[in-house]
Every structure is written in structure tokens, then in C-alpha cells.
N, C-alpha and C. Protein backbone atom coordinates (compact mmCIF):
# COMPACT_ATOMS: atom_id res chain seq x y z
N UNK A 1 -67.09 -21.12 37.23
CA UNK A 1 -66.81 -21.03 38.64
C UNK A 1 -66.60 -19.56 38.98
N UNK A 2 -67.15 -19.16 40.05
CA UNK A 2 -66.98 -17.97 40.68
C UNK A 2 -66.09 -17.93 41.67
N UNK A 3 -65.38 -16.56 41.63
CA UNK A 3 -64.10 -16.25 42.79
C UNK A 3 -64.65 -15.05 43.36
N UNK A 4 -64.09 -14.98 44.87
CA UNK A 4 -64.30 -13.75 45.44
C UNK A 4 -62.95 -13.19 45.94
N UNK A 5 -63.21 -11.74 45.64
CA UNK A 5 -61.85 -11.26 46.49
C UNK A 5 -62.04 -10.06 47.47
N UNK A 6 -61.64 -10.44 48.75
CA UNK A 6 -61.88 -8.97 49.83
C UNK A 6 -60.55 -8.26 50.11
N UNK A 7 -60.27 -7.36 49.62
CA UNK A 7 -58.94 -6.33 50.40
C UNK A 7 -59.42 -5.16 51.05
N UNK A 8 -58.60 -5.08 51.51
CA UNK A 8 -58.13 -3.81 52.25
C UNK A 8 -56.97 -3.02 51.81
N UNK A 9 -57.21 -1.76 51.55
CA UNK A 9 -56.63 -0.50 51.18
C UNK A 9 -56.53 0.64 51.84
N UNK A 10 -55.20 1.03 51.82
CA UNK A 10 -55.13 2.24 52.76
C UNK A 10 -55.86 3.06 52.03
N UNK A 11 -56.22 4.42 52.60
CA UNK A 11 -56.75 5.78 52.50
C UNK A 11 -56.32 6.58 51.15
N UNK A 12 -55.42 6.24 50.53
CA UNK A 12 -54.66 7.20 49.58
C UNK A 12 -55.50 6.85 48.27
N UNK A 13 -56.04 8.13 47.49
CA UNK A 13 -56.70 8.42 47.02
C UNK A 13 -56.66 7.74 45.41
N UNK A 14 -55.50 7.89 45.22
CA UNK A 14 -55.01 7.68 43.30
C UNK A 14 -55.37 6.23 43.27
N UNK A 15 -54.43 5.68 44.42
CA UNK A 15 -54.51 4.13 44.33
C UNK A 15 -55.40 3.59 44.49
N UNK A 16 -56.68 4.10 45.29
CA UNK A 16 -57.81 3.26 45.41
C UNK A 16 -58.91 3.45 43.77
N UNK A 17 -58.57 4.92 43.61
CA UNK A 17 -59.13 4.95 42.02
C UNK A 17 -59.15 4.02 41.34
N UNK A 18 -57.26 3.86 41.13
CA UNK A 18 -57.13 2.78 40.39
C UNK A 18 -57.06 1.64 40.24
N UNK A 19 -57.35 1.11 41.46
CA UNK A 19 -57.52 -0.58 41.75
C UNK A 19 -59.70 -0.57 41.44
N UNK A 20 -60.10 0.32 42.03
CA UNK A 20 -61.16 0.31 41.20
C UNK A 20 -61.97 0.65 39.98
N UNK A 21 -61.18 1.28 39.49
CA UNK A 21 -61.60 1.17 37.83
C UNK A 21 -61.53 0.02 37.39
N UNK A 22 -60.34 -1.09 37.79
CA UNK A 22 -59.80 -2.15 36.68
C UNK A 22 -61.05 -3.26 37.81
N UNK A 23 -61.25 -3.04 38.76
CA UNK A 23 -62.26 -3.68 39.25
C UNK A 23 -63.41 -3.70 38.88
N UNK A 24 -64.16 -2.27 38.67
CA UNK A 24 -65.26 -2.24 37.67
C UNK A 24 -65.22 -3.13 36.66
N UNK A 25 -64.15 -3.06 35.73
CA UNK A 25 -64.19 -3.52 34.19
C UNK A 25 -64.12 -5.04 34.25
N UNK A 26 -63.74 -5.78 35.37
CA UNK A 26 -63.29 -7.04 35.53
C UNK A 26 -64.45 -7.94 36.47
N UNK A 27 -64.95 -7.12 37.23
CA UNK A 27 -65.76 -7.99 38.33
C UNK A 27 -66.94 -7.65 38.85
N UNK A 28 -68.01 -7.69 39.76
CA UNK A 28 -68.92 -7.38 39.80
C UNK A 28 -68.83 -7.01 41.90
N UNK A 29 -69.46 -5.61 42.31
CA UNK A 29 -69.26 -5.16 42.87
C UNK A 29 -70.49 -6.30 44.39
N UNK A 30 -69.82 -6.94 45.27
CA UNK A 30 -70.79 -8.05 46.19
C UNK A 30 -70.99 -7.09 47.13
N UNK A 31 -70.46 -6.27 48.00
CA UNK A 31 -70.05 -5.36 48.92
C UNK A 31 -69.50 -4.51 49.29
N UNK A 32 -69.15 -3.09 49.53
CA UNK A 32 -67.92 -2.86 49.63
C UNK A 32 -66.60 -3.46 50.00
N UNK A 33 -65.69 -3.51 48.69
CA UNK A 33 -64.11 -4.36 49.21
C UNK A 33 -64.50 -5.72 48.94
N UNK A 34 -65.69 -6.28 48.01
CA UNK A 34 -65.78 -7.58 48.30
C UNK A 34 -66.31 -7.56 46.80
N UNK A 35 -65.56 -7.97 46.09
CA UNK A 35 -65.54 -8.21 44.73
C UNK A 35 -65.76 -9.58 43.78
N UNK A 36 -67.01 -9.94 43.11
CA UNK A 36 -66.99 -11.53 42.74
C UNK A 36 -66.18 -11.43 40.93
N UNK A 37 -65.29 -12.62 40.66
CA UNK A 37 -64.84 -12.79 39.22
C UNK A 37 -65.04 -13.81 38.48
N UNK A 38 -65.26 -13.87 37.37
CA UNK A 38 -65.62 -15.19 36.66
C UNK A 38 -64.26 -15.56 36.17
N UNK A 39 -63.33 -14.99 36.09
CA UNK A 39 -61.98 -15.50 35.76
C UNK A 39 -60.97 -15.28 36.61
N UNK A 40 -60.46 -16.08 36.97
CA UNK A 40 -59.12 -16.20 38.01
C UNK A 40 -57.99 -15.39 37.61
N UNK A 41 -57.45 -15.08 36.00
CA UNK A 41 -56.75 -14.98 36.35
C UNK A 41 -56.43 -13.11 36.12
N UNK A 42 -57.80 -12.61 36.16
CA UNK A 42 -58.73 -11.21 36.48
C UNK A 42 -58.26 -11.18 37.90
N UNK A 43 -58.81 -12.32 38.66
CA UNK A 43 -58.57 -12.08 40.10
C UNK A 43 -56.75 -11.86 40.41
N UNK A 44 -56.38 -12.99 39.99
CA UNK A 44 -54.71 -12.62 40.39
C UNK A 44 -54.24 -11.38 40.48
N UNK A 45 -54.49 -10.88 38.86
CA UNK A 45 -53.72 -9.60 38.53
C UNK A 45 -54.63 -8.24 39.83
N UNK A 46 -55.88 -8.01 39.93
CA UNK A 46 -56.35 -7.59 41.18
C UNK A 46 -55.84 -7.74 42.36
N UNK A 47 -55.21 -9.04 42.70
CA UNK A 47 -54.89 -9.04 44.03
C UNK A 47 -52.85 -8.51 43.66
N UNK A 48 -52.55 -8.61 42.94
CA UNK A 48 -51.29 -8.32 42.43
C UNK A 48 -50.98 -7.11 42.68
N UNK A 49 -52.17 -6.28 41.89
CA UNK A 49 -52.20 -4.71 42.14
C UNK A 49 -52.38 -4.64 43.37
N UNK A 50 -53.29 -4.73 44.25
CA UNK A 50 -53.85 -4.28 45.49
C UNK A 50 -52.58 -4.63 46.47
N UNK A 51 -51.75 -5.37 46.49
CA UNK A 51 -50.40 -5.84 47.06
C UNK A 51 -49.54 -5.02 46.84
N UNK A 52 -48.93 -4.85 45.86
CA UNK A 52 -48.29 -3.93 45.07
C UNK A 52 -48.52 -2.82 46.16
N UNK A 53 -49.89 -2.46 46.21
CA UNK A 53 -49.81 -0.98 46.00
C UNK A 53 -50.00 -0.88 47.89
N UNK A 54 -49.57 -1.76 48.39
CA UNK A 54 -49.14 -1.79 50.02
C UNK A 54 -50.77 -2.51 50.82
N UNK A 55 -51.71 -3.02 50.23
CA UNK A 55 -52.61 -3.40 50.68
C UNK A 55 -52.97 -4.54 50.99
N UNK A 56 -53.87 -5.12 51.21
CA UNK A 56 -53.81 -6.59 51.38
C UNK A 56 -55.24 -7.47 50.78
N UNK A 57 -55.14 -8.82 50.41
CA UNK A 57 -56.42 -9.11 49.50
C UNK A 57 -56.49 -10.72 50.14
N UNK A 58 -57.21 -11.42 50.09
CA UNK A 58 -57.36 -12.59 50.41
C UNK A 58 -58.78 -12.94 48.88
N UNK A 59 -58.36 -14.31 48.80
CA UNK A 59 -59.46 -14.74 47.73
C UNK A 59 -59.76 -16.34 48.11
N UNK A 60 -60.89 -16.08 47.49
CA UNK A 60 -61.97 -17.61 47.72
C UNK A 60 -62.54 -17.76 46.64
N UNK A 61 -62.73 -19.23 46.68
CA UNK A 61 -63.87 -20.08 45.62
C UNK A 61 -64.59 -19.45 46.50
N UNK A 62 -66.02 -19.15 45.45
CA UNK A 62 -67.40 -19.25 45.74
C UNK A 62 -68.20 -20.47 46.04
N UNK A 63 -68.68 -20.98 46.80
CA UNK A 63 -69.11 -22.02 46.96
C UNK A 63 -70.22 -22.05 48.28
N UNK A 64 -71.46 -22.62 47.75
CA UNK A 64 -72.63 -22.43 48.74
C UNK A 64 -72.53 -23.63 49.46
N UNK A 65 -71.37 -24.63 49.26
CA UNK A 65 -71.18 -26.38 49.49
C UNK A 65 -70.49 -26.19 51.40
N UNK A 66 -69.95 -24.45 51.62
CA UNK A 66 -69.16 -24.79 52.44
C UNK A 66 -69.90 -24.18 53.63
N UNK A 67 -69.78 -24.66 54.54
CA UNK A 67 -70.57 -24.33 56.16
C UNK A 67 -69.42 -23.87 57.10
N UNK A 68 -69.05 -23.16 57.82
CA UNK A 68 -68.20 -22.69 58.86
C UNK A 68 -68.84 -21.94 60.05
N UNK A 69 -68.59 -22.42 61.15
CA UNK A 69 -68.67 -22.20 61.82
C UNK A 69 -68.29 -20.48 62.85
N UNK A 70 -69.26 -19.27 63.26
CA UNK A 70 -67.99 -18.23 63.11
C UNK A 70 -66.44 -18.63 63.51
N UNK A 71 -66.62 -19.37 65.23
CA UNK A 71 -65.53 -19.58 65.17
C UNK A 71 -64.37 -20.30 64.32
N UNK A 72 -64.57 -20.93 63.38
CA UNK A 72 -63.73 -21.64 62.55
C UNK A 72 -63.51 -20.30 61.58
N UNK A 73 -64.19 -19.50 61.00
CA UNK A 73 -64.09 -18.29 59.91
C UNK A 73 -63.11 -17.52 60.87
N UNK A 74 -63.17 -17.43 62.16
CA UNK A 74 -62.20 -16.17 63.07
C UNK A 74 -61.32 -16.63 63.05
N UNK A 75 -61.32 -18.31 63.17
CA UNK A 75 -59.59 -18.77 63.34
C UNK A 75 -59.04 -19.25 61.77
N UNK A 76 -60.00 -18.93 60.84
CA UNK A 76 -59.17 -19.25 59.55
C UNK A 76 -58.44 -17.87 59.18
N UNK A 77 -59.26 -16.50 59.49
CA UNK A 77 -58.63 -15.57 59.17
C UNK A 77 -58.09 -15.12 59.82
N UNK A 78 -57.85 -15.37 61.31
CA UNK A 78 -56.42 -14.80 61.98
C UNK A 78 -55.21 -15.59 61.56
N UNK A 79 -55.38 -17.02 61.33
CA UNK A 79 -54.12 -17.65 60.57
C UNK A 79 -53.87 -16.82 58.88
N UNK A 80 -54.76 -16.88 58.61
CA UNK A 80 -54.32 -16.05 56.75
C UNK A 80 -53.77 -14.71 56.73
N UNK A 81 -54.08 -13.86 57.78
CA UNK A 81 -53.17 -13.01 58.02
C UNK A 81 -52.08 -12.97 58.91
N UNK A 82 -51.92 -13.47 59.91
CA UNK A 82 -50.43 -14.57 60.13
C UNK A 82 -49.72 -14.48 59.31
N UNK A 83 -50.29 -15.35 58.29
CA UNK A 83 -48.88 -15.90 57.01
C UNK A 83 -49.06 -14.63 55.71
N UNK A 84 -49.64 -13.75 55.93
CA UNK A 84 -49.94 -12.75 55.01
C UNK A 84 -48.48 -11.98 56.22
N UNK A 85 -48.33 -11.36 56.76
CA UNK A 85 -47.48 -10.71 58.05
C UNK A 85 -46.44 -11.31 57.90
N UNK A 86 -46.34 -12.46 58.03
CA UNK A 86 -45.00 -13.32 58.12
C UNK A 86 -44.67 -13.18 56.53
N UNK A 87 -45.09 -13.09 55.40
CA UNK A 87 -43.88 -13.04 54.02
C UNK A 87 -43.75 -11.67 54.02
């Protein structure tokens, strides 16, 4: 099974180095900021760091099974960052 993970990172230089080196070694580059993993728990520790280090990450199954609508994708991710804001 494949995972994807998209964050966002501030501007500061060291930290983005280093969330992408361990990204290189772990995952395969889909987009910029949009990273696919064959192991989850590769992905965790990625989104762990990228948190950590004041940023923000959201992750997904890969799956070609799922259809959304844009509007349903706009209102899934204004709620996921909602509750990303709210903890």
C-alpha cells in the first residue's frame, strides 16, 4: 500500500534541508511538498518532524478507488485544517 504526504514548511533554510534529506532516503519525490511512502511508519516519523519543526503535513492512502468532487476536496481540507488549528 502506498501513502502520500503534503506539508507545508516555513522558509527557514536548515529545517527544510533536513526534513528533506530524510525524505529523499525514505520516499519518492510526486511533486513539490508531495511525497509518496511505501511504509507508514516512514510516513509518521516525516510528518512528526515536519510538525515538530512548526510546519504542517496532512497524509493519505493512495488510492485510485476514490472520486471527489472539487467541492468535496475544498470542504475536506478546510475542515483538516480546522482541527489541525484547533490542537
Amino acid at each position: 500500500m502506498a501513502y502520500l504526504l503534503i506539508f507545508d514548511l516555513d522558509g527557514r533554510s536548515t529545517i527544510r534541508r533536513k526534513v528533506n534529506r530524510y525524505l529523499r532516503r525514505e520516499a519518492w519525490m510526486v511533486q513539490h511538498s508531495v511525497w509518496k511512502f511505501q511504509d507508514i511508519r516512514a510516513l509518521q516519523k516525516a510528518a512528526e518532524f515536519i510538525l515538530a519543526a512548526g510546519g504542517r503535513a496532512l497524509a493519505f492512502v493512495e488510492s485510485d478507488r476514490i472520486f471527489l468532487a472539487r467541492s468535496e476536496v475544498k470542504r475536506f481540507l478546510e475542515d483538516v485544517l480546522n482541527r489541525t488549528l484547533a490542537t
